[in-house]
Protein backbone atom coordinates (compact mmCIF):
# COMPACT_ATOMS: atom_id res chain seq x y z
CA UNK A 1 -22.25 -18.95 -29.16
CA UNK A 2 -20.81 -16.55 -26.86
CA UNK A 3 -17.26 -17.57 -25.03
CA UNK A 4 -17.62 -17.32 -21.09
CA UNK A 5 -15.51 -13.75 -21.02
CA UNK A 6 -17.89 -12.52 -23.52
CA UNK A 7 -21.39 -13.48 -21.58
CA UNK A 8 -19.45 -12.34 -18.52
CA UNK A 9 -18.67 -8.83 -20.01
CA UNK A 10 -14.85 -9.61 -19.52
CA UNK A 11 -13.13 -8.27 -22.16
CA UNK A 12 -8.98 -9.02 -23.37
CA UNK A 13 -8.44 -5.14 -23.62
CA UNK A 14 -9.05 -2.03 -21.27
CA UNK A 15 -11.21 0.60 -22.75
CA UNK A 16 -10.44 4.17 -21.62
CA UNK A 17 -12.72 5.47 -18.90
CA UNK A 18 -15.66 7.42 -19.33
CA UNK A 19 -18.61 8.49 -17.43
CA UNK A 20 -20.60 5.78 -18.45
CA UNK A 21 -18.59 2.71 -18.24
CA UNK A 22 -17.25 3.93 -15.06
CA UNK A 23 -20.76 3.95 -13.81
CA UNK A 24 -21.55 0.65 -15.52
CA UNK A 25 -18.13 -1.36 -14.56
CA UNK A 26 -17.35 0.04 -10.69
CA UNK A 27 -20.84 0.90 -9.39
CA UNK A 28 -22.29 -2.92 -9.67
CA UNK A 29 -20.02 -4.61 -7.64
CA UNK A 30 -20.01 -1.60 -5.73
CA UNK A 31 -23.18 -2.57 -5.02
CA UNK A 32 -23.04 -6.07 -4.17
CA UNK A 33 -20.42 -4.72 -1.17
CA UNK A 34 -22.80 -2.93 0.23
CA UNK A 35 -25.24 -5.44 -0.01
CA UNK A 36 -23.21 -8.22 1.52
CA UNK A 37 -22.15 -5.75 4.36
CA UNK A 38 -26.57 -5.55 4.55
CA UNK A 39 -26.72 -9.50 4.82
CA UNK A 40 -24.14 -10.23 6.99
CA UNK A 41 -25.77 -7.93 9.92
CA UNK A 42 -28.84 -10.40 9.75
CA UNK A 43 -29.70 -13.82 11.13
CA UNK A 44 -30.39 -16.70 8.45
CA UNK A 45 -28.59 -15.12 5.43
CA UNK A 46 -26.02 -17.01 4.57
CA UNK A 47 -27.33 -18.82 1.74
CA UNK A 48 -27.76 -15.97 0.04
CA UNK A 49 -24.26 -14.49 0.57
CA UNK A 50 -23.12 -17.59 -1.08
CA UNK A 51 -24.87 -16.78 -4.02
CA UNK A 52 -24.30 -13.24 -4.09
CA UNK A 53 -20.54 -13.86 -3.58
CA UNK A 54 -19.43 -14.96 -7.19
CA UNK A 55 -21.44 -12.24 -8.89
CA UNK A 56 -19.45 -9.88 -6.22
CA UNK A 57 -16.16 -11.26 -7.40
CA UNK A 58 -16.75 -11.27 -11.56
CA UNK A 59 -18.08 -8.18 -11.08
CA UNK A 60 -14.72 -6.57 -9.36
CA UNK A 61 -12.21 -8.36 -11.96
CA UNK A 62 -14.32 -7.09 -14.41
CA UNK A 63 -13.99 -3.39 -13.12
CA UNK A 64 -10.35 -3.88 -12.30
CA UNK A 65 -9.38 -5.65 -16.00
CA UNK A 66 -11.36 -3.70 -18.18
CA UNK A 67 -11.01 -0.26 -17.54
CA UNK A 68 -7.96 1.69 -18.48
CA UNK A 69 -7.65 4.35 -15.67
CA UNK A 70 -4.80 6.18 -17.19
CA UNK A 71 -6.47 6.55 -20.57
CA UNK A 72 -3.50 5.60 -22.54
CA UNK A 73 -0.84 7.99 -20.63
CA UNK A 74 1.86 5.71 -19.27
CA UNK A 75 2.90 7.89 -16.38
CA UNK A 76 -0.86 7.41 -15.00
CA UNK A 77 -0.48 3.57 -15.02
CA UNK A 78 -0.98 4.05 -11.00
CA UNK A 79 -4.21 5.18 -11.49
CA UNK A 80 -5.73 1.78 -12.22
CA UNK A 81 -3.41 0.08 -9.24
CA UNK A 82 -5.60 2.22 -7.36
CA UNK A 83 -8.70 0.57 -8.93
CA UNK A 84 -7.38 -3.01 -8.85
CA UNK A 85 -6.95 -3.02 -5.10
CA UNK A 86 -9.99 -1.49 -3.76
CA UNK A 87 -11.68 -4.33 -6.16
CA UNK A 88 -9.81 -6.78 -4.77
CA UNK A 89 -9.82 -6.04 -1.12
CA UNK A 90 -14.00 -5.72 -2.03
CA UNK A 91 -14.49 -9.61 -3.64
CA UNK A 92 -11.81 -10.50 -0.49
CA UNK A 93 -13.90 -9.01 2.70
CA UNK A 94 -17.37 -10.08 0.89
CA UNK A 95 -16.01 -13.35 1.17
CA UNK A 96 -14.67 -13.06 4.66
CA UNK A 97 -18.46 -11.81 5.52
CA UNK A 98 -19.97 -15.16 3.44
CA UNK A 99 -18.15 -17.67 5.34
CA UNK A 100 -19.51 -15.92 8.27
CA UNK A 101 -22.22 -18.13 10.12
CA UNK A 102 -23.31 -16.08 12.45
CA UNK A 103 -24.25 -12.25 11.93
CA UNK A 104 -22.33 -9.69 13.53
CA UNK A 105 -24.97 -7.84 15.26
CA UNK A 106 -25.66 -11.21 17.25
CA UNK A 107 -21.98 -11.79 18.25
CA UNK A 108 -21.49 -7.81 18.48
CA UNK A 109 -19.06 -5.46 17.42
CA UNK A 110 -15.62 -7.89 18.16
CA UNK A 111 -13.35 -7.13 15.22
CA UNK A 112 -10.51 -5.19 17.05
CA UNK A 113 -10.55 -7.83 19.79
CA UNK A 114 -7.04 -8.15 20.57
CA UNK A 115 -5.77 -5.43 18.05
CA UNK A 116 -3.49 -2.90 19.76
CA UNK A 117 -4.82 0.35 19.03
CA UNK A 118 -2.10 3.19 18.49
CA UNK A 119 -2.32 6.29 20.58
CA UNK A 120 -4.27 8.99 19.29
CA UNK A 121 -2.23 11.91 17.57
CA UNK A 122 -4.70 14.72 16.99
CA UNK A 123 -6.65 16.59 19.06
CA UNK A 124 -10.07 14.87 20.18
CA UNK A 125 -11.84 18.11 21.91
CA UNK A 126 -14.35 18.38 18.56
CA UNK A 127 -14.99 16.99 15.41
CA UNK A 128 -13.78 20.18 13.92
CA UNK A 129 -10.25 20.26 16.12
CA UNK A 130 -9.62 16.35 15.30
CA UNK A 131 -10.70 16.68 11.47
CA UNK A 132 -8.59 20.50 11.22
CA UNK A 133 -5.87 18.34 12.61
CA UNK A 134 -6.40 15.19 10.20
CA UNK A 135 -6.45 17.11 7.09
CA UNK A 136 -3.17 19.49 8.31
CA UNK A 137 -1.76 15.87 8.66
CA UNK A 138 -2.85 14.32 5.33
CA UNK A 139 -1.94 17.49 3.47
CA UNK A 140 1.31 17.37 4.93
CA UNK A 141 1.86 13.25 3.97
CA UNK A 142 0.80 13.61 0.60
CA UNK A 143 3.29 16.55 -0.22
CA UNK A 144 6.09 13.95 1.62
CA UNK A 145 4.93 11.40 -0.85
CA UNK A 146 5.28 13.07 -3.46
CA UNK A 147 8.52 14.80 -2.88
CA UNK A 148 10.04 11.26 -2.00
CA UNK A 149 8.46 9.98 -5.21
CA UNK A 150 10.23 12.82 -6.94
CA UNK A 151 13.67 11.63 -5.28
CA UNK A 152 13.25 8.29 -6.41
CA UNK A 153 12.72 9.72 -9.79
CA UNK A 154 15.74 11.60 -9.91
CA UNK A 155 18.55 8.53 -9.57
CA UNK A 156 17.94 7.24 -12.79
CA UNK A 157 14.93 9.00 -14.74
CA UNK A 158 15.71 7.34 -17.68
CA UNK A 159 15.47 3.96 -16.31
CA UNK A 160 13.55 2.78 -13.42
CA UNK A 161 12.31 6.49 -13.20
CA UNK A 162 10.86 5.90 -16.34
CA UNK A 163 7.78 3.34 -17.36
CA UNK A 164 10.11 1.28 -19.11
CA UNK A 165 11.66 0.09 -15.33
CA UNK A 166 15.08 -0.88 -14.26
CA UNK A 167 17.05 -2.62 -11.44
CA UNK A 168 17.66 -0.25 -8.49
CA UNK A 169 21.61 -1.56 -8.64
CA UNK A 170 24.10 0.32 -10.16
CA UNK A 171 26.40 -2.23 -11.66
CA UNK A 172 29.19 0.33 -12.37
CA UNK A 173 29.68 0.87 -8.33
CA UNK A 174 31.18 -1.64 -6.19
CA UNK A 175 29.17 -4.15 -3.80
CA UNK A 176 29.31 -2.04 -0.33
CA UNK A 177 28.24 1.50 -3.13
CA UNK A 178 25.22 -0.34 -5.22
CA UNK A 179 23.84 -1.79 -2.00
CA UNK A 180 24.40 1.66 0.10
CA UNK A 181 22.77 3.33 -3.10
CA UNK A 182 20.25 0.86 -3.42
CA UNK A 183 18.96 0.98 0.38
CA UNK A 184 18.75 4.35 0.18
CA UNK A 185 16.51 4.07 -2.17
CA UNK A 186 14.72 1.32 -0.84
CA UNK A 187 14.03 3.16 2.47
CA UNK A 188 12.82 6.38 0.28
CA UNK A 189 10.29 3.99 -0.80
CA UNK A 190 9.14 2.41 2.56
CA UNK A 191 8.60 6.57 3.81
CA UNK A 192 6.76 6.61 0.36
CA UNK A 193 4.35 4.35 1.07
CA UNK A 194 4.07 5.30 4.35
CA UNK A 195 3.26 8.89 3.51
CA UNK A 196 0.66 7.52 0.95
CA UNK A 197 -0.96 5.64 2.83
CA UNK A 198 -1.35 7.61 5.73
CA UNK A 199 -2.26 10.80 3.69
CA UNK A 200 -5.21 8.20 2.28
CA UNK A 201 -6.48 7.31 5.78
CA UNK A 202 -6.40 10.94 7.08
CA UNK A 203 -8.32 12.28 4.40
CA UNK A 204 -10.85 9.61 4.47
CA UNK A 205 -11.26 10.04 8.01
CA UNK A 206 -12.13 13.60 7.82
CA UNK A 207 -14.92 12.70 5.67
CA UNK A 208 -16.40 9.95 7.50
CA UNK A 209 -15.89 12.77 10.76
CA UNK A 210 -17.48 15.49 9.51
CA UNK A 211 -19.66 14.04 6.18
CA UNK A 212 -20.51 10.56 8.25
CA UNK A 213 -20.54 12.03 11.85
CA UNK A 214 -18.32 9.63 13.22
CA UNK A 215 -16.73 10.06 16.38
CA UNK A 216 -12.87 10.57 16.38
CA UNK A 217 -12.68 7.58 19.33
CA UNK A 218 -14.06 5.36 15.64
CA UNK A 219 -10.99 6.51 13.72
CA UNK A 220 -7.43 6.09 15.86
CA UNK A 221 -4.51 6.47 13.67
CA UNK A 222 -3.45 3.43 11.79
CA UNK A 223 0.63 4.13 12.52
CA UNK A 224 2.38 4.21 15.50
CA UNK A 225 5.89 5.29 14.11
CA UNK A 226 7.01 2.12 12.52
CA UNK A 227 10.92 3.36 12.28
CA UNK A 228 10.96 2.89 15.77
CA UNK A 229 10.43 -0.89 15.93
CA UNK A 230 12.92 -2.71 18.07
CA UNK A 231 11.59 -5.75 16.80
CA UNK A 232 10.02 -7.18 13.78
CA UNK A 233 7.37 -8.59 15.51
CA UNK A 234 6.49 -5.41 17.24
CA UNK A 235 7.02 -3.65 13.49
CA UNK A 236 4.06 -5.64 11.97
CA UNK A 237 1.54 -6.28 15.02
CA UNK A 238 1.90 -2.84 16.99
CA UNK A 239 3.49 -0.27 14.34
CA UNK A 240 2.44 -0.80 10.99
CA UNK A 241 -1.23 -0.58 9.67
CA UNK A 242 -3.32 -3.82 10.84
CA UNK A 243 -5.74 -3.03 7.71
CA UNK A 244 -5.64 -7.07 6.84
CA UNK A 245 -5.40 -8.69 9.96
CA UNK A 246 -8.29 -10.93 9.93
CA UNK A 247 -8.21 -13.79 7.91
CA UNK A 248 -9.40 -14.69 5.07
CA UNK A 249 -8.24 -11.34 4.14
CA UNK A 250 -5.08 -10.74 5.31
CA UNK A 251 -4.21 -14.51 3.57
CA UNK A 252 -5.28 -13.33 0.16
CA UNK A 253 -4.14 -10.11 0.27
CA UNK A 254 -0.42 -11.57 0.67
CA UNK A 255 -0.67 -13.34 -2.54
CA UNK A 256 -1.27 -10.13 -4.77
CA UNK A 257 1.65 -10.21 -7.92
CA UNK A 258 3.03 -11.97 -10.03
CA UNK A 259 7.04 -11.56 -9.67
CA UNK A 260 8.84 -13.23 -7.06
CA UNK A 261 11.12 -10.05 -6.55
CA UNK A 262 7.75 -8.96 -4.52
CA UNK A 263 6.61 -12.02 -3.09
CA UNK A 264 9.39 -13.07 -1.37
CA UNK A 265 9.90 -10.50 1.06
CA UNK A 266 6.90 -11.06 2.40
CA UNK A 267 7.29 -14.60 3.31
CA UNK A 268 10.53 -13.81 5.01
CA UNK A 269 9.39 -11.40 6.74
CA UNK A 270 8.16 -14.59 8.47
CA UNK A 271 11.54 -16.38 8.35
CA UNK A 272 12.88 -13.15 10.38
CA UNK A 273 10.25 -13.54 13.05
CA UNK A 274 10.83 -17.06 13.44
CA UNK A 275 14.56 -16.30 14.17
CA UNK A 276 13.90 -13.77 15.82
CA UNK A 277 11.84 -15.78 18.65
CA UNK A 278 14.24 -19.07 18.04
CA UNK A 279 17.63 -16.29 19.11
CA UNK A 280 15.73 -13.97 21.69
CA UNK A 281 12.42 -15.00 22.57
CA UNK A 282 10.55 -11.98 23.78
CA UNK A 283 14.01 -10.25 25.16
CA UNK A 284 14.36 -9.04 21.73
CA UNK A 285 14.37 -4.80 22.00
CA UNK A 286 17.21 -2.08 22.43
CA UNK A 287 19.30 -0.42 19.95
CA UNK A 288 20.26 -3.78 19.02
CA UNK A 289 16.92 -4.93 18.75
CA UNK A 290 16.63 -1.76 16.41
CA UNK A 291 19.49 -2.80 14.48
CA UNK A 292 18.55 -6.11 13.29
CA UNK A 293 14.90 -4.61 12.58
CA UNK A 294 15.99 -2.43 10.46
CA UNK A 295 18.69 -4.22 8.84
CA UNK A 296 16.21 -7.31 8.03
CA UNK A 297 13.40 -4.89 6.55
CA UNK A 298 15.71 -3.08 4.16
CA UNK A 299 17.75 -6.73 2.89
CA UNK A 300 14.53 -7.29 1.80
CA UNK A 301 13.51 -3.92 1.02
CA UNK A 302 16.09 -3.82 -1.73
CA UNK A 303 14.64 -6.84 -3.20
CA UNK A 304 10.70 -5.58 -3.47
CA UNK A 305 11.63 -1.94 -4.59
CA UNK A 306 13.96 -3.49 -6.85
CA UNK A 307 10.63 -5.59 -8.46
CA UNK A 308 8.90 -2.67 -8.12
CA UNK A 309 11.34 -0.71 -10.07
CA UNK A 310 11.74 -3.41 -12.89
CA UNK A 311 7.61 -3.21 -13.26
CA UNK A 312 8.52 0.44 -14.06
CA UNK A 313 6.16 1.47 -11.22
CA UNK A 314 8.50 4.26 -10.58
CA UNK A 315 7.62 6.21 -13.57
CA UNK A 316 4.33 7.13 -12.90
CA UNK A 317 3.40 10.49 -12.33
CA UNK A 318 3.18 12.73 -8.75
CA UNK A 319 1.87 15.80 -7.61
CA UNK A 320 5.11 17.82 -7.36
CA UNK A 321 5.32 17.21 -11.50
CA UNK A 322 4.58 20.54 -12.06
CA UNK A 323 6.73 21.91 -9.18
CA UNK A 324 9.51 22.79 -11.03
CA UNK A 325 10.86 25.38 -7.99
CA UNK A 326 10.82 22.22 -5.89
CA UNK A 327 11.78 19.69 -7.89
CA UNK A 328 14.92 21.34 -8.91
CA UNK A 329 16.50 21.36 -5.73
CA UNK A 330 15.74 17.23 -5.11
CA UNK A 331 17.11 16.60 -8.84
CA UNK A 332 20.34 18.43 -7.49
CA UNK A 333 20.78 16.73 -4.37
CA UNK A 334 20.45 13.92 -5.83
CA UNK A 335 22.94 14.09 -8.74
CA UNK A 336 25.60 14.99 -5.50
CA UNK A 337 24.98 12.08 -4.05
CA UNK A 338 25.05 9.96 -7.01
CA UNK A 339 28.58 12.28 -8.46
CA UNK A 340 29.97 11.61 -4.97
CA UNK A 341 29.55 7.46 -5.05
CA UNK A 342 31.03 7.69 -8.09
CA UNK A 343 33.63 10.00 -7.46
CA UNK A 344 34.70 7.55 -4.13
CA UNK A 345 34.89 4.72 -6.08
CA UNK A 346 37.59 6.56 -8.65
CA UNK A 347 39.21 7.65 -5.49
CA UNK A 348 39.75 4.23 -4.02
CA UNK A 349 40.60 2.72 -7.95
CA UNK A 350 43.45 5.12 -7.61
């Protein structure tokens, strides 16, 4: 008799990619998305989102726990991050849609009520200025990415630079040098993911511009310079992405990992909200107000990239690899910086 992983097609073990398994693993549930996002649009369908809904969500672990993305190369261990989240965020909003009891079409198009909408950054004459402009702009983020990724490399490539991981904190510095070392790092990594991120959005939105003939008003920018926060509530609910602001989604999505050093930043990001309305109320703002945003988001900072960087996600690989003429120059700079840390610290022993 079968087990239930077996009849369910789960299997212990990725199996490299091919063309095939690809097509059989990602397109299904694939599929059921699309479907759902059919159903939800129409009156009297909710019974059969229910039943839809599990097949949705076996069918997306079973994508994002069977297939090995990288096909056994370590340093491309990111590539099947990047298939685990798109599955996940797929069985999450299908499920958002099947608690739904009304359709959308009824109710109309409400989603961004009460979302504050960034102001737009490119140019919005024609599809072909605002997508020129988009792609400049993605182009641009994804080189950023992966020159900061590069960076990050370079303070310790053969430990959490590598696959095998390590801690971000230099034990052989003192306090005031690991943590200055380790925030810098730490803020390399929030511009990282920044970059990423934004480069993904840009490029996606030139497609759905020119491919999907969307208009540019259907695609403002998902950023509105989050380093300029004078707050932390005005960080996460006016300058960061709102990508999972509706619940259920935005509930589950904060429960993705399984180490604490990645969890728990999260939740106090929370904490620092509360304390900042319980100190300031809504006076919070200023270069003060900058200060403590700032100063709360890399505390904790230190602690995520420092999960991060034990997971070995660090030593995956980026598109500046091969740009030796480039890379050189970041591998430098950063031995300097590391040389003078070290080199202060002697000077103060003495």
């Amino acid at each position: 008799m079968l087990s239930l992983p077996d009849g369910l097609g789960l299997t212990a073990a990725r199996v490299p990619v091919t063309t095939e398994n690809f097509a059989f693993g990602v397109l299904p549930p694939v599929a059921c998305y699309l479907a759902t996002a059919f159903l939800v649009l129409l009156p009297r369908t909710q019974l059969s989102r229910i039943a839809l809904w599990p097949i949705t969500a076996i069918l997306a672990f079973r994508a994002a726990t069977s297939l090995d993305m990288c096909m056994g190369q370590p340093k491309l261990d990111f590539l099947n991050i990047d298939l685990q989240l798109p599955m996940f965020c797929m069985a999450a909003r299908t499920f958002e849609w099947t608690v739904r009891t009304k359709p959308f079409i009824r109710c109309g198009w409400d989603w961004s009520q009460g979302l504050y909408v960034p102001p737009e950054t490119h140019s919005t004459s024609s599809r072909l200025a605002f997508s020129t402009s988009a792609l400049v702009s993605g182009l641009k983020h994804s080189l950023l990415c992966g020159a900061i990724h590069s960076t990050v490399q370079s303070f310790s490539p053969h430990t959490f630079g590598s696959v095998d991981g390590g801690t971000i904190f230099d034990d052989s510095l003192p306090p005031h040098l690991r943590y200055l070392r380790s925030s810098t790092i730490a803020t390399l990594c929030a511009f990282s993911i920044y970059s990423v991120l934004q480069a993904g959005y840009e490029l996606t939105i030139v497609l759905c511009v020119l491919l999907f003939r969307q208009h540019p008003d259907q695609c403002p920018p998902s950023f509105h310079s989050p380093w300029r926060a004078t707050s932390l509530r005005e960080f996460w609910s006016r300058r960061w992405h709102q990508w999972f602001r509706r619940y259920p989604l935005s509930l589950l999505f904060g429960r993705i990992g399984g180490m604490w050093r990645m969890l728990l930043p999260f939740g106090m990001m929370g904490v620092g909200v509360v304390i900042e309305r319980a100190v300031a109320g809504n006076r919070t703002g200023g270069w003060m107000g900058w200060m403590w945003t700032m100063c709360w988001l890399v505390l904790w900072g230190n602690v995520m990239v420092d999960g991060w960087a034990r997971a070995g996600m660090f030593g995956g690989s980026s598109i500046l690899d091969s740009a030796t003429p480039v890379k050189q120059p970041i591998e430098r700079l950063v031995r300097t910086f590391d040389e003078y840390l070290h080199a202060y610290q002697q000077k103060s022993i003495e």
